[in-house]
Protein backbone atom coordinates (compact mmCIF):
# COMPACT_ATOMS: atom_id res chain seq x y z
CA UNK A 1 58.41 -55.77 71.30
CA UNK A 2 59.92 -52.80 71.40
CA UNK A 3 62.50 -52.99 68.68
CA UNK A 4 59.73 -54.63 66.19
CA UNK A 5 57.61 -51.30 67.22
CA UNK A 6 60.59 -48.66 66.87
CA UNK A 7 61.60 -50.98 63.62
CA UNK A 8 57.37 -49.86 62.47
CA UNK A 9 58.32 -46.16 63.24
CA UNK A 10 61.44 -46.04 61.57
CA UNK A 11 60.25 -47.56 57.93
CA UNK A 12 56.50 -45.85 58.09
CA UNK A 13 58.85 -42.13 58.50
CA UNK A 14 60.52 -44.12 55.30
CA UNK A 15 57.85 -44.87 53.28
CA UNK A 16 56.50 -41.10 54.45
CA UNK A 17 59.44 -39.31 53.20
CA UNK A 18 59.77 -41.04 50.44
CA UNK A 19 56.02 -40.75 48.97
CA UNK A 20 56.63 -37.17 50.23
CA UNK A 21 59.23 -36.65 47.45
CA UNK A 22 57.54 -38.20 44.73
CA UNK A 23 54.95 -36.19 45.44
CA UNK A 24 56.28 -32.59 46.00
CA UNK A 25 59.50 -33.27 43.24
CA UNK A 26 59.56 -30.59 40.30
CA UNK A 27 58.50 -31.63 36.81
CA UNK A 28 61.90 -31.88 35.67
CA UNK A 29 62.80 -29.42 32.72
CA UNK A 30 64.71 -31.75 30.52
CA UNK A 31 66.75 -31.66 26.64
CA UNK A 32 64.16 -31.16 23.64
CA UNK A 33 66.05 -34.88 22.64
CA UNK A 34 64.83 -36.48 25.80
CA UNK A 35 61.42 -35.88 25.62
CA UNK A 36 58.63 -37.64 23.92
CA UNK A 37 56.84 -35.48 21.12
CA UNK A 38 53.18 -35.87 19.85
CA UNK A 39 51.12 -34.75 17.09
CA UNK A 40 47.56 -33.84 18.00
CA UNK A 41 44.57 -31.98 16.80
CA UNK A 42 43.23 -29.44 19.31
CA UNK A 43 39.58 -29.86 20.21
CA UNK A 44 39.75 -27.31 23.52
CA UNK A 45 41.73 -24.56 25.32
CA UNK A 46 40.95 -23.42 28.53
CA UNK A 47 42.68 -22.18 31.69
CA UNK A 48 42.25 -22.76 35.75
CA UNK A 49 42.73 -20.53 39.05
CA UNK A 50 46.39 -21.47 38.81
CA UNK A 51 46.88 -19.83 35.64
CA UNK A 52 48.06 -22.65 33.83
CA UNK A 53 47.08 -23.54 29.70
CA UNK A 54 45.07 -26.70 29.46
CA UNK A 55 44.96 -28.29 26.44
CA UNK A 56 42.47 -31.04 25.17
CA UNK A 57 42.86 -33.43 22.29
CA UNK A 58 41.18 -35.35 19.82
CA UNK A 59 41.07 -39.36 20.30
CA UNK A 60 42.84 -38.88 23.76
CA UNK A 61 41.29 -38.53 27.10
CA UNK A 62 44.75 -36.99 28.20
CA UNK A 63 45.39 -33.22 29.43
CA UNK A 64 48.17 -31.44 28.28
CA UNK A 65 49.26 -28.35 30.19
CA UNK A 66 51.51 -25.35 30.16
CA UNK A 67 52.40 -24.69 33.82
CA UNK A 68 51.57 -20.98 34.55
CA UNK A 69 51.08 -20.00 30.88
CA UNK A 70 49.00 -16.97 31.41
CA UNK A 71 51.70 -15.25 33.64
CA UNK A 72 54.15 -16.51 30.99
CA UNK A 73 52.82 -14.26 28.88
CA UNK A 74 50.50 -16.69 26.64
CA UNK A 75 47.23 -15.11 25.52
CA UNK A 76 44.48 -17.74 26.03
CA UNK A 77 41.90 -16.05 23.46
CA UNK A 78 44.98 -16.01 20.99
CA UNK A 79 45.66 -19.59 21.38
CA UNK A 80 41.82 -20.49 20.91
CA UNK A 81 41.85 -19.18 17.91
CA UNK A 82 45.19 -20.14 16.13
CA UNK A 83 44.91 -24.03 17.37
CA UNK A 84 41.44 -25.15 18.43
CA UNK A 85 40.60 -27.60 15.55
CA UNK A 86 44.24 -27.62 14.06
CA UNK A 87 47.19 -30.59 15.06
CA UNK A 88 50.36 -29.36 17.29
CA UNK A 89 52.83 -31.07 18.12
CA UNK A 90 53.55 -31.08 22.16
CA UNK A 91 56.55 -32.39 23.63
CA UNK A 92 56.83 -32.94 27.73
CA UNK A 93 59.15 -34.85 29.51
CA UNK A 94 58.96 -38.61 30.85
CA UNK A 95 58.10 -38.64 34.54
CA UNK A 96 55.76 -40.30 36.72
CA UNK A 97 54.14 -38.99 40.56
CA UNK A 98 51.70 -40.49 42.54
CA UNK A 99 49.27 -37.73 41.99
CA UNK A 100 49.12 -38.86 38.59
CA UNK A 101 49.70 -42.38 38.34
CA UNK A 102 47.79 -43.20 35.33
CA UNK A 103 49.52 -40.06 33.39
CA UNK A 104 46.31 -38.37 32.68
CA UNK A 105 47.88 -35.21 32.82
CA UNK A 106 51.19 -34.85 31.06
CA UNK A 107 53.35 -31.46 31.38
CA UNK A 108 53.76 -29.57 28.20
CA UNK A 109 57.43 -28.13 27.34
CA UNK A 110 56.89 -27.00 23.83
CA UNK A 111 54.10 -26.22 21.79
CA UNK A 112 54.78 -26.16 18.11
CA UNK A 113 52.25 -25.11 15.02
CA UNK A 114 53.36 -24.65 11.41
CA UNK A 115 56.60 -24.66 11.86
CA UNK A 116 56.66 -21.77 14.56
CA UNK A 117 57.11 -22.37 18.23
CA UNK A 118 54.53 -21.06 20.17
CA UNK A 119 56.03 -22.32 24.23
CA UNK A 120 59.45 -23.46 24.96
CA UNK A 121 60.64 -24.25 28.35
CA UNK A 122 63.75 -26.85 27.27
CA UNK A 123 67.37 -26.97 28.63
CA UNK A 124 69.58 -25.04 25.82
């Protein structure tokens, strides 16, 4: 009985740690030819208490957001109104957490808009 219940210990601190690090691990900042790109049309722009750029799309229920955008220097009222209404193209990274499991909410790690780039966190 008592290896069986030390065995129980040992694998729930496992499955712990593990979940832990799916959890807690970086969005990894990745090569602009790694990630996945998409065209959208901007229907709203808002921000939260952590600062970051949230971006809403036409025919998607997704979220796109720029981590910390606002103390990157990004001007939300700027971005309102250059993009609401107009399509982008956002690329982000391929990655998967537990927090987000259904990838509601992807991670955005370039913004572009007629032919300028407006955010750009990619590996050189």
């Amino acid at each position: 009985m008592k290896k069986f219940a030390r065995y129980l210990l040992i694998t729930c601190c496992a499955v712990f740690f593990i979940t832990a690090i799916l959890i807690f691990r970086p969005v990894p900042i990745v090569y602009e030819s790694k990630a996945i790109a998409e065209r959208r049309t901007v229907s709203e722009i808002y921000s939260n208490p952590g600062n970051d750029i949230i971006f809403r799309m036409e025919d998607t229920p997704r979220r796109f957001y720029i981590n910390r955008g606002l103390e990157n220097g990004l001007d939300l009222d700027e971005l309102k109104e250059k993009l609401i209404g107009n399509a982008i193209v956002v690329k982000y990274p391929k990655y998967w957490t537990p927090l987000d499991w259904n990838n509601s909410v992807r991670h955005i790690s370039k913004v572009e808009f007629d032919g300028e780039v407006l955010f750009n966190e990619f590996k050189r």
